[in-house]
PDB file of N, CA and C in Angstrom:
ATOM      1  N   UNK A   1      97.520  77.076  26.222  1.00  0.00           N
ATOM      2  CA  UNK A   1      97.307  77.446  24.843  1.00  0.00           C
ATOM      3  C   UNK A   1      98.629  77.772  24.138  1.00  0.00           C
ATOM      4  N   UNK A   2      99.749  78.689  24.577  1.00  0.00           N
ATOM      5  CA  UNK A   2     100.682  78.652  24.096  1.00  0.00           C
ATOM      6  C   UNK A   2     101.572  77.372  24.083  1.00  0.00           C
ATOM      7  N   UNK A   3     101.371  76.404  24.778  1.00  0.00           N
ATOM      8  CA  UNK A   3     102.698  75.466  24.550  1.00  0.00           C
ATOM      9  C   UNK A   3     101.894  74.303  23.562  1.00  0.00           C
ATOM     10  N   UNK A   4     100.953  74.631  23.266  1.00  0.00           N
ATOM     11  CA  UNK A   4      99.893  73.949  22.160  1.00  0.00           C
ATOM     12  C   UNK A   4     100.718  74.369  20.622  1.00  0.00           C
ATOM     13  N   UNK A   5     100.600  76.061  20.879  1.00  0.00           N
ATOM     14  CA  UNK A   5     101.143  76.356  19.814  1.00  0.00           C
ATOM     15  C   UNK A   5     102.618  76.540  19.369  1.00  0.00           C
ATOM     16  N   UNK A   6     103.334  76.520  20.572  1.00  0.00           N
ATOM     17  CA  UNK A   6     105.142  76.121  20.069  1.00  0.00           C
ATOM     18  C   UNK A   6     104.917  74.830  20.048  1.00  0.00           C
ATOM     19  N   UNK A   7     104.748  73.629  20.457  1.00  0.00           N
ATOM     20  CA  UNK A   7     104.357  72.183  19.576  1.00  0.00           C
ATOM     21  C   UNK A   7     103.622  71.519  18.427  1.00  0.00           C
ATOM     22  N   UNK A   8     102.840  72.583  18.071  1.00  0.00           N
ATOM     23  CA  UNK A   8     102.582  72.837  16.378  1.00  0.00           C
ATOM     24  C   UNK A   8     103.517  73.472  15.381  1.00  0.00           C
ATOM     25  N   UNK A   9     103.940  74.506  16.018  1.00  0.00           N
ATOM     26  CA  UNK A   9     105.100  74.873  14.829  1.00  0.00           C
ATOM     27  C   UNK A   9     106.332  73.884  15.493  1.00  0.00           C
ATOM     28  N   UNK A  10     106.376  73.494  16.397  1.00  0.00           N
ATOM     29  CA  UNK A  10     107.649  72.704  16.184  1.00  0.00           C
ATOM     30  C   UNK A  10     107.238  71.825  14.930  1.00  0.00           C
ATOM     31  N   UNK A  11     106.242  71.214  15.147  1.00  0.00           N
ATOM     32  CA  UNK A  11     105.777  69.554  14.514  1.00  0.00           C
ATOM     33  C   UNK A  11     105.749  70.104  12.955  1.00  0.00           C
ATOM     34  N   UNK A  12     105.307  71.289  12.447  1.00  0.00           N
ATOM     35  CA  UNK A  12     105.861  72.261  11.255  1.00  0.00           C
ATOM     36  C   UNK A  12     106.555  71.807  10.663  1.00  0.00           C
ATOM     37  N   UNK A  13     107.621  72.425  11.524  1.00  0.00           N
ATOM     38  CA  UNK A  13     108.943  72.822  11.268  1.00  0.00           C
ATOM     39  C   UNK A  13     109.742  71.864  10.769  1.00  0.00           C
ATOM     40  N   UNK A  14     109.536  70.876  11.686  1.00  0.00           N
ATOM     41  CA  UNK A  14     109.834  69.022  11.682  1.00  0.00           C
ATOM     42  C   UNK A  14     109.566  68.288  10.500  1.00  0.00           C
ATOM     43  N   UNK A  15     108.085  68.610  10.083  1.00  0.00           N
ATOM     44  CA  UNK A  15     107.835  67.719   9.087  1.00  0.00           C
ATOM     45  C   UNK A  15     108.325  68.448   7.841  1.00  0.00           C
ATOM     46  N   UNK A  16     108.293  69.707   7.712  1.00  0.00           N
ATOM     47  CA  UNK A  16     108.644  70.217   6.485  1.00  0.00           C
ATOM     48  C   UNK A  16     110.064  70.082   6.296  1.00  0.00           C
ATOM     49  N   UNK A  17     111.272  70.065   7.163  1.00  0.00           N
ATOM     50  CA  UNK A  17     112.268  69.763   7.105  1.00  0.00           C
ATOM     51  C   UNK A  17     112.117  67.989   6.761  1.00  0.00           C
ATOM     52  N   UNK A  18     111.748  67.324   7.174  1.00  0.00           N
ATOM     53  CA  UNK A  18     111.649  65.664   7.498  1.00  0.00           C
ATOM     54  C   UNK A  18     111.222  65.022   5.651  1.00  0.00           C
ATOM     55  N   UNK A  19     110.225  65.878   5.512  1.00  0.00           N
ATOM     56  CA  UNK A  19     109.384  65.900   3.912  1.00  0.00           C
ATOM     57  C   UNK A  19     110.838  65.855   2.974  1.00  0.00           C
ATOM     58  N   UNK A  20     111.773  66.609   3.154  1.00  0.00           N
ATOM     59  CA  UNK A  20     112.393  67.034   1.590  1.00  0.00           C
ATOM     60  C   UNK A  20     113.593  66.749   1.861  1.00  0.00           C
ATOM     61  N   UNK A  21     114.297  66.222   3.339  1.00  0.00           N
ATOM     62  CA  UNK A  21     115.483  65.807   3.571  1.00  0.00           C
ATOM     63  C   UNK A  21     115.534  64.278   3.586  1.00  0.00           C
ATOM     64  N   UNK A  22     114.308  63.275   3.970  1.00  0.00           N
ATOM     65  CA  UNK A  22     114.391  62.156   3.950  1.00  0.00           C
ATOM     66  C   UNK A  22     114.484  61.054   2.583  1.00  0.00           C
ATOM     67  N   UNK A  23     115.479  60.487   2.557  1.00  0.00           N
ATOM     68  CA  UNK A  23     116.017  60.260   1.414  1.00  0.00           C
ATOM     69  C   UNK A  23     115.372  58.655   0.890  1.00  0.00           C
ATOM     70  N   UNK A  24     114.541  58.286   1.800  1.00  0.00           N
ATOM     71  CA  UNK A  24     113.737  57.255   1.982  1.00  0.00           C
ATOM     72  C   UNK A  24     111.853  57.697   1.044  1.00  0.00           C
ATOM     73  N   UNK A  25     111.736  58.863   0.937  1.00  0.00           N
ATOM     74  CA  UNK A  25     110.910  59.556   0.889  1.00  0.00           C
ATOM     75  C   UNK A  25     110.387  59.919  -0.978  1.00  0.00           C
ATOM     76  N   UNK A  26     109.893  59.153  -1.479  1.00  0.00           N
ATOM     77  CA  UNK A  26     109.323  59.422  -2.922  1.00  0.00           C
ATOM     78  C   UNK A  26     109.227  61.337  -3.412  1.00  0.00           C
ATOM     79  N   UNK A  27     109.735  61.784  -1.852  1.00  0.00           N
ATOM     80  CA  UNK A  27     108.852  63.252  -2.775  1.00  0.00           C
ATOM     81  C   UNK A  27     110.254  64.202  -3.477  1.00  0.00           C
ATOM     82  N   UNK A  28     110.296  64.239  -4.592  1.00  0.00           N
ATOM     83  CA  UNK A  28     111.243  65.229  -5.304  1.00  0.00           C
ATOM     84  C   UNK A  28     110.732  66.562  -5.887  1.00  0.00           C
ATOM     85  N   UNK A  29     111.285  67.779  -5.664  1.00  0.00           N
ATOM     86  CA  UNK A  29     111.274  68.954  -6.014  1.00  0.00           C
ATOM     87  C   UNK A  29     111.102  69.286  -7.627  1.00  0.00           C
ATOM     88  N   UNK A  30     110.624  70.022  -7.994  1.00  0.00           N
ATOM     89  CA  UNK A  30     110.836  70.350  -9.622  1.00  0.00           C
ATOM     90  C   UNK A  30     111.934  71.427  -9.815  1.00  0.00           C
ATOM     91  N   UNK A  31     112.570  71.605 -10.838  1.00  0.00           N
ATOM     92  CA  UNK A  31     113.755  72.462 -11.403  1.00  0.00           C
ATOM     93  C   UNK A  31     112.585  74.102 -10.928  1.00  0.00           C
ATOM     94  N   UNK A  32     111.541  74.139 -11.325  1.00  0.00           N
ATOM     95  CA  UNK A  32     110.705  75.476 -10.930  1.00  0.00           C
ATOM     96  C   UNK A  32     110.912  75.664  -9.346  1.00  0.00           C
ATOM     97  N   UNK A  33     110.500  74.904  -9.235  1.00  0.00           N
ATOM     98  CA  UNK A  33     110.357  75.063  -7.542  1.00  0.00           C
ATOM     99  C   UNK A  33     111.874  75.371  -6.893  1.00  0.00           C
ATOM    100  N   UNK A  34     112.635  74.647  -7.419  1.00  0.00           N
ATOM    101  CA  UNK A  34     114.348  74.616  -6.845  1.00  0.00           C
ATOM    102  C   UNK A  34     114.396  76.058  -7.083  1.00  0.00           C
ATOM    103  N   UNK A  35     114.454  76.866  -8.221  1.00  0.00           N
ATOM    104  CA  UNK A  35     114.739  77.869  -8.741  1.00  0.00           C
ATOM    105  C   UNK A  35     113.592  78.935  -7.883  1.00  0.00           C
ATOM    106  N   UNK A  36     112.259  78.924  -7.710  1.00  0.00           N
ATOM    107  CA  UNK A  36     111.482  79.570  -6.592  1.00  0.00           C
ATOM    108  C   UNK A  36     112.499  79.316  -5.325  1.00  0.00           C
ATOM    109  N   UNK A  37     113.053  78.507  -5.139  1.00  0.00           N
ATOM    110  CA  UNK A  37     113.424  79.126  -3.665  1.00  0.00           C
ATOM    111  C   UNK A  37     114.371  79.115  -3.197  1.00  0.00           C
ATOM    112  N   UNK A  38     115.729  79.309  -4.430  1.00  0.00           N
ATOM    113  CA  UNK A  38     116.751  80.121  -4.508  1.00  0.00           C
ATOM    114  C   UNK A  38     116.237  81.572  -4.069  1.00  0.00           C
ATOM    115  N   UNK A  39     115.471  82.186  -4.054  1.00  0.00           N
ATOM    116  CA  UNK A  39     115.007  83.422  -3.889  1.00  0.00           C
ATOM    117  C   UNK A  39     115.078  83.868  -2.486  1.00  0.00           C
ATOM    118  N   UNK A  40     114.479  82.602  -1.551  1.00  0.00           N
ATOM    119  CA  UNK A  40     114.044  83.146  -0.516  1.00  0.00           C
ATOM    120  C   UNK A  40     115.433  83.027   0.282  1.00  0.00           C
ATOM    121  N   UNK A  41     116.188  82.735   0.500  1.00  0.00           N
ATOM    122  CA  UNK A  41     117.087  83.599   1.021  1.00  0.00           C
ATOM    123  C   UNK A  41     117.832  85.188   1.148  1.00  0.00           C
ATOM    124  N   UNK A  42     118.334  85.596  -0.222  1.00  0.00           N
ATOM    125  CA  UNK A  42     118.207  87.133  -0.167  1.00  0.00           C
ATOM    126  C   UNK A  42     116.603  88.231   0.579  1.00  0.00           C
ATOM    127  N   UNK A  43     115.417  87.096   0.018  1.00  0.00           N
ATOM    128  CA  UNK A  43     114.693  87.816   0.939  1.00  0.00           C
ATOM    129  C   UNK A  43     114.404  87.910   2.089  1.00  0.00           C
ATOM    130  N   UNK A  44     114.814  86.760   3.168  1.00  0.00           N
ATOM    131  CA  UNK A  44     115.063  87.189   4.611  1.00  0.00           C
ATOM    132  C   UNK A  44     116.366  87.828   4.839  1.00  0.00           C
ATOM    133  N   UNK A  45     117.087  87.397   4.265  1.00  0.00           N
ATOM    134  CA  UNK A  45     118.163  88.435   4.786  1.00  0.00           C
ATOM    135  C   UNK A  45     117.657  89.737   4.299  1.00  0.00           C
ATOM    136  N   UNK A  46     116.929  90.554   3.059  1.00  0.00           N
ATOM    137  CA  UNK A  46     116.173  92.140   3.068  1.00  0.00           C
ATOM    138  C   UNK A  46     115.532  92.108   3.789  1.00  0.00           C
ATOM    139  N   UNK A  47     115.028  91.624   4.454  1.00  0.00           N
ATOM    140  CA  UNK A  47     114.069  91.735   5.656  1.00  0.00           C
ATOM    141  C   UNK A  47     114.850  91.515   6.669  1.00  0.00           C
ATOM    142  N   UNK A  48     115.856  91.126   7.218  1.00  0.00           N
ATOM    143  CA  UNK A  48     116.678  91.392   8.212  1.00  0.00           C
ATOM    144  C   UNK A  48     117.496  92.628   8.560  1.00  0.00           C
ATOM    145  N   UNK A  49     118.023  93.456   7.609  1.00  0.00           N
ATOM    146  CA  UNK A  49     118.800  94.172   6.964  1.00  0.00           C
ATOM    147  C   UNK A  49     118.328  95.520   6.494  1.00  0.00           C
ATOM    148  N   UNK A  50     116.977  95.604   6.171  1.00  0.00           N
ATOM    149  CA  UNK A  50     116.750  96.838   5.458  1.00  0.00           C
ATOM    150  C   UNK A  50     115.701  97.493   6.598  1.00  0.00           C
ATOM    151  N   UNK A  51     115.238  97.036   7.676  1.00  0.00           N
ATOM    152  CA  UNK A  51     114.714  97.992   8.518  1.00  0.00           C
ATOM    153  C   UNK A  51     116.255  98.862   9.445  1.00  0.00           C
ATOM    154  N   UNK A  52     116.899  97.925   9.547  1.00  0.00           N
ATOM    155  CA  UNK A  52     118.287  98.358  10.260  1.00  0.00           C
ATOM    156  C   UNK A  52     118.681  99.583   9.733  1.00  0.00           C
ATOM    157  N   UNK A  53     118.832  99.872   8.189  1.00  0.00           N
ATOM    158  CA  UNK A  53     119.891 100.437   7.743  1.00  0.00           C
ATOM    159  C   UNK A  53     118.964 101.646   7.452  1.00  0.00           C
ATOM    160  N   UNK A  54     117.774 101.669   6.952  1.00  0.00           N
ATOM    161  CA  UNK A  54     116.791 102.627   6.459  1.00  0.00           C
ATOM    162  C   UNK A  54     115.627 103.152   7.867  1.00  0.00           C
ATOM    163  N   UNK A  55     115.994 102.598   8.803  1.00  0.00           N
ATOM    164  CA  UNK A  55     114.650 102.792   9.992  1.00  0.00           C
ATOM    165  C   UNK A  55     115.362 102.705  11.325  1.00  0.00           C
ATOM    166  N   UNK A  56     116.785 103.313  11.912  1.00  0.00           N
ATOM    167  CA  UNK A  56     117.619 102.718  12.553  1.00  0.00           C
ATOM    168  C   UNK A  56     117.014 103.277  14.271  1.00  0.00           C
ATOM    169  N   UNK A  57     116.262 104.565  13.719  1.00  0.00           N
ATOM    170  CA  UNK A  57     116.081 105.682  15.033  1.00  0.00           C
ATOM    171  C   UNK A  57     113.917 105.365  14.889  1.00  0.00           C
ATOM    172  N   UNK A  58     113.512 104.466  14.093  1.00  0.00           N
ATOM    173  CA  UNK A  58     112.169 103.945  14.337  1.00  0.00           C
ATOM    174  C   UNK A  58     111.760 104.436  13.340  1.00  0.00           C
ATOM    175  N   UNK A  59     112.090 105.887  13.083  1.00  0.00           N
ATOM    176  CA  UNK A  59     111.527 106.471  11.457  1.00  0.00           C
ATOM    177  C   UNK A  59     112.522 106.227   9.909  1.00  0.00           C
ATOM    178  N   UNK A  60     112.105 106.971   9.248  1.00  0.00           N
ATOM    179  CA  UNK A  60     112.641 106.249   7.877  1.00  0.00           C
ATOM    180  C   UNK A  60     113.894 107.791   8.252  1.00  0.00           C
ATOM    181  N   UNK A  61     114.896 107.162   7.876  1.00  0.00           N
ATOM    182  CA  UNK A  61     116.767 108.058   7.636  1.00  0.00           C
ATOM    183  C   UNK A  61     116.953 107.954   6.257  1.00  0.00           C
ATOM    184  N   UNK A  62     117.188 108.741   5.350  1.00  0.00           N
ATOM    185  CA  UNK A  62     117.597 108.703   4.571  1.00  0.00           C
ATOM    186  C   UNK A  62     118.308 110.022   4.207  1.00  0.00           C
ATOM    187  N   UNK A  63     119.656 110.148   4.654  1.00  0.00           N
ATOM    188  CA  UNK A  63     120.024 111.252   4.892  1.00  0.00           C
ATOM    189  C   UNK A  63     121.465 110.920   4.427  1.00  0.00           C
ATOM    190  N   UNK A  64     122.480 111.870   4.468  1.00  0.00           N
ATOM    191  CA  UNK A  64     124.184 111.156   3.950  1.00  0.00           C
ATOM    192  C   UNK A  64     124.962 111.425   5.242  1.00  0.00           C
ATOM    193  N   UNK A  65     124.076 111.377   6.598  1.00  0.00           N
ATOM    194  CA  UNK A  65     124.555 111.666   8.088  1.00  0.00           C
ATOM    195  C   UNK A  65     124.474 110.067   8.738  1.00  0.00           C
ATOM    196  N   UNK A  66     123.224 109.188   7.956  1.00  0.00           N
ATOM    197  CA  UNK A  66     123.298 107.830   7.873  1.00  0.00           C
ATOM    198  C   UNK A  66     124.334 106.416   7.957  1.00  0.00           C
ATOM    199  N   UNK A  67     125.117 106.802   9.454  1.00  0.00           N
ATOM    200  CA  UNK A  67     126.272 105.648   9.367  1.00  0.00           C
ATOM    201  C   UNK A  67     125.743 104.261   9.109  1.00  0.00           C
ATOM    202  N   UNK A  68     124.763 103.834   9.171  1.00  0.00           N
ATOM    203  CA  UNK A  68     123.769 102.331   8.672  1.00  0.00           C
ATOM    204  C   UNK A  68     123.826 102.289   7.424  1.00  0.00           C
ATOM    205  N   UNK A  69     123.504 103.219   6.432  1.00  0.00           N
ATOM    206  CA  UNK A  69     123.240 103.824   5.246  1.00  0.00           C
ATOM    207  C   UNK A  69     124.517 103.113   4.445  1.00  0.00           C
ATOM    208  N   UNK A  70     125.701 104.505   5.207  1.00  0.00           N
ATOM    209  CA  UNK A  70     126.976 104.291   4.359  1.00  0.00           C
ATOM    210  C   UNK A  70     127.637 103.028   4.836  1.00  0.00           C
ATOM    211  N   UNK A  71     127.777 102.165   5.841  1.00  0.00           N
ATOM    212  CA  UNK A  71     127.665 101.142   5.918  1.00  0.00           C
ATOM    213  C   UNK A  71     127.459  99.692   5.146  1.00  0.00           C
ATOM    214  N   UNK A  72     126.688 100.088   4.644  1.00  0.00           N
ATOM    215  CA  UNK A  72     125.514  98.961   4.103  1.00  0.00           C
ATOM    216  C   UNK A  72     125.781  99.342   2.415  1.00  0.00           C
ATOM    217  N   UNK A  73     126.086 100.551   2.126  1.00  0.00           N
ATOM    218  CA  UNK A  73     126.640 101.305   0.841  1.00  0.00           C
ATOM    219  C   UNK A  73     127.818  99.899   0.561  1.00  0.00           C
ATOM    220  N   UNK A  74     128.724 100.788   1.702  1.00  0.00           N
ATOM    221  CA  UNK A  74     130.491 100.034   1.462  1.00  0.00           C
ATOM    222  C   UNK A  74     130.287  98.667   1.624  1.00  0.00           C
ATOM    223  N   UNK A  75     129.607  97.717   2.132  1.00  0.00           N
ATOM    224  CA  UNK A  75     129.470  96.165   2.255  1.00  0.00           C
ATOM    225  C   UNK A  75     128.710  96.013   0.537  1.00  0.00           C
ATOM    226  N   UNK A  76     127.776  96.428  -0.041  1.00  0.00           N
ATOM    227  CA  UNK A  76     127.738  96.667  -1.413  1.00  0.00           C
ATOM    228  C   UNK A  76     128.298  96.320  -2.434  1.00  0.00           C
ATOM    229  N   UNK A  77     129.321  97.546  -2.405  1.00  0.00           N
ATOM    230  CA  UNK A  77     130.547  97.939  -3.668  1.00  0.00           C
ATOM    231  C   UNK A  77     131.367  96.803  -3.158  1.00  0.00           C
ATOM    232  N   UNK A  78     131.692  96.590  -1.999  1.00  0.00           N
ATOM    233  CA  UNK A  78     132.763  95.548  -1.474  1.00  0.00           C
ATOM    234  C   UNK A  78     132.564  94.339  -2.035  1.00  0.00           C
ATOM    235  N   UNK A  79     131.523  93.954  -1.608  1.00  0.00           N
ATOM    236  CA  UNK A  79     131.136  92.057  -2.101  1.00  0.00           C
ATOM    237  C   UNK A  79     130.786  92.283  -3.399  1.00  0.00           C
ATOM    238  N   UNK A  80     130.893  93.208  -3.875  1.00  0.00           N
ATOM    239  CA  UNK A  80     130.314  93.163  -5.371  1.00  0.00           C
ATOM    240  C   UNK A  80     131.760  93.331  -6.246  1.00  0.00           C
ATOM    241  N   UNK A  81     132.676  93.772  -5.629  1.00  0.00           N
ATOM    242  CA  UNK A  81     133.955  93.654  -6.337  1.00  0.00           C
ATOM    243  C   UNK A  81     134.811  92.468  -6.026  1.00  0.00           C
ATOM    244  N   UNK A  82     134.951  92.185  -5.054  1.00  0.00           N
ATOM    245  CA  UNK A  82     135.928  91.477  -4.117  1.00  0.00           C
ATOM    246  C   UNK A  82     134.839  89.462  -3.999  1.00  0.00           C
ATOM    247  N   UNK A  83     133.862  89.490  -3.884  1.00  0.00           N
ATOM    248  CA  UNK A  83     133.513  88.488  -3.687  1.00  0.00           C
ATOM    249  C   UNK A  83     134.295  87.465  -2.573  1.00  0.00           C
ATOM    250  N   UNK A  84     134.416  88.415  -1.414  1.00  0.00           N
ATOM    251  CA  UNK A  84     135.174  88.026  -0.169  1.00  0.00           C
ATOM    252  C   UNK A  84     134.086  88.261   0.914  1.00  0.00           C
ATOM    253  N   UNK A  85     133.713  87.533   1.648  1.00  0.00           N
ATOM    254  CA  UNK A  85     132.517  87.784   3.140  1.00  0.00           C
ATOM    255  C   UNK A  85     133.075  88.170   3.780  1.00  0.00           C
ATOM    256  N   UNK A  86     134.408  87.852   4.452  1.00  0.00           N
ATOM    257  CA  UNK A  86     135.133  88.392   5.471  1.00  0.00           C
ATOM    258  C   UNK A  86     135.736  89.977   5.178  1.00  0.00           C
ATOM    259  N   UNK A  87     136.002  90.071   4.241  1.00  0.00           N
ATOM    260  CA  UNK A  87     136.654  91.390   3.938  1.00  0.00           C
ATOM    261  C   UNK A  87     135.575  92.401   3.791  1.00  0.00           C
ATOM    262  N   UNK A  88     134.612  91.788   3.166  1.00  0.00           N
ATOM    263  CA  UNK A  88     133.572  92.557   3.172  1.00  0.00           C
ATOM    264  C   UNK A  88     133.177  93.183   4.635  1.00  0.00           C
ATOM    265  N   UNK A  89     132.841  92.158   5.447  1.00  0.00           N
ATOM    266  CA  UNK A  89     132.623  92.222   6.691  1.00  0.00           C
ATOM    267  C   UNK A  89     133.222  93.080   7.410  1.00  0.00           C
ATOM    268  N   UNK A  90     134.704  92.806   7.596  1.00  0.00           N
ATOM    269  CA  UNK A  90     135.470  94.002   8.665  1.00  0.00           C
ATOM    270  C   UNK A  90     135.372  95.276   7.708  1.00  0.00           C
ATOM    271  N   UNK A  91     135.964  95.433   6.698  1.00  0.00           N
ATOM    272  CA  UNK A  91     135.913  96.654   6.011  1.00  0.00           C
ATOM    273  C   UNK A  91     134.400  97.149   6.341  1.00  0.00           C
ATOM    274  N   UNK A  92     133.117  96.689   5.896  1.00  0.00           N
ATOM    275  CA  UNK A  92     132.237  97.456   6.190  1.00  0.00           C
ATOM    276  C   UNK A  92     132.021  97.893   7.711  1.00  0.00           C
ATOM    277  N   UNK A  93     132.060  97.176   8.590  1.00  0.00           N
ATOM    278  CA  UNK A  93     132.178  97.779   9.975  1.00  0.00           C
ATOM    279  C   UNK A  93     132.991  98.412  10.433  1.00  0.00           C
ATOM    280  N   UNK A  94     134.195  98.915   9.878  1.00  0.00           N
ATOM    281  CA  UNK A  94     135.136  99.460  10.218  1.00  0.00           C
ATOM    282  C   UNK A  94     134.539 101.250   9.597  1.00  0.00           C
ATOM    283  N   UNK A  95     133.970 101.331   8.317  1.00  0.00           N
ATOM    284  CA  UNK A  95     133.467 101.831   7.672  1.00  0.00           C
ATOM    285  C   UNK A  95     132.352 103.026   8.786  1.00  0.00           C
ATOM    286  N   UNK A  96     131.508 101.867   8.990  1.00  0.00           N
ATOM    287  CA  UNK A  96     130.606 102.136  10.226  1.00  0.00           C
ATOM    288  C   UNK A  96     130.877 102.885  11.228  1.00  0.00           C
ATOM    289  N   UNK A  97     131.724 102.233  11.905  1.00  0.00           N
ATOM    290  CA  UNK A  97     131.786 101.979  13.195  1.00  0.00           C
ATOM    291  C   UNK A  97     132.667 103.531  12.856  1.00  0.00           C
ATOM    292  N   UNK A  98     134.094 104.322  12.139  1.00  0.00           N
ATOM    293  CA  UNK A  98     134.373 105.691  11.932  1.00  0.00           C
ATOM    294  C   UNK A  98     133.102 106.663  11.934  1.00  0.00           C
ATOM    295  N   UNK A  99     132.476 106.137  10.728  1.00  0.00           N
ATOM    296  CA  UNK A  99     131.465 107.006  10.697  1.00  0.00           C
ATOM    297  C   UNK A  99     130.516 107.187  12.045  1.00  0.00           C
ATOM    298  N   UNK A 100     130.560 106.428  12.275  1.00  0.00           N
ATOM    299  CA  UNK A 100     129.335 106.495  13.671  1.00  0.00           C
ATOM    300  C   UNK A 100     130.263 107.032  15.017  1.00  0.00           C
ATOM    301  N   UNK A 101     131.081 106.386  14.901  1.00  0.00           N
ATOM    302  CA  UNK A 101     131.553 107.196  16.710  1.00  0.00           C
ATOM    303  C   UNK A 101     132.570 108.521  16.188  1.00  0.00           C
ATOM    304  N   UNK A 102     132.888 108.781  15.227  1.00  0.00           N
ATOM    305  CA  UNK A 102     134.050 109.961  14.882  1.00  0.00           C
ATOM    306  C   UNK A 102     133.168 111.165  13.890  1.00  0.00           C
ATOM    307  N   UNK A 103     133.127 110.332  13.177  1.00  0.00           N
ATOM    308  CA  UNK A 103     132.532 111.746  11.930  1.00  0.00           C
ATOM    309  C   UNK A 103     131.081 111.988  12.426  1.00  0.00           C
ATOM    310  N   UNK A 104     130.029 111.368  12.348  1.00  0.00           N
ATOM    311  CA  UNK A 104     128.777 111.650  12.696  1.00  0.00           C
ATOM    312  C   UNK A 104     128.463 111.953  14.148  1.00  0.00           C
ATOM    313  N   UNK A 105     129.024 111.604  14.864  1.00  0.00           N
ATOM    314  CA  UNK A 105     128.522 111.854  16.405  1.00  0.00           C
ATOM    315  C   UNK A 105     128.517 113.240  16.638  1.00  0.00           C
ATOM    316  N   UNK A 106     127.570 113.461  17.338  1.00  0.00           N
ATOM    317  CA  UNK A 106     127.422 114.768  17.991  1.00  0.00           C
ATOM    318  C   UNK A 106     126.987 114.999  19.586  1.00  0.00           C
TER     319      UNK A 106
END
């Protein structure tokens, strides 16, 4: 029963990729639809991201003892000024990673 069902979502996965990449293929997207799913990226990445930073110990943290928190703060202000991934990146873990093993630890 299970290898029934990882060969259905493969075959999914397949055709829905196969549908909108094959260039042989009559089917074109609408400007609505393009624009619907510009979206869904930021929303798996909030759903990747926001149990981490807000739920790190299983319950909800929302505290300013929160190295996930301030973390996720400084990657923020960072890419929002700088429009750099990488800088964003080390700076916010660097950010972290003080806060979490130096200032916050107990």
């Amino acid at each position: 029963m299970i290898l029934i069902q990882i060969v259905m979502m493969a075959v999914v996965v397949f055709l829905s990729r196969y549908l909108f990449l094959e260039p042989k293929l009559p089917l074109r997207l609408g400007p609505q639809l393009h624009r619907f799913l510009s979206y869904s990226g930021p929303a798996i990445l909030t759903v990747i991201w926001a149990p981490i930073v807000f739920m790190p110990e299983q319950s909800l943290w929302l505290d300013w003892q929160n190295p996930y928190l301030w973390g996720a703060l400084t990657a923020g202000v960072i890419s929002w000024k700088t429009k750099n991934v990488l800088l964003t990146t080390v700076l916010s873990m660097m950010v972290f990673l003080v806060l979490h093993l130096m200032v916050f630890s107990s």
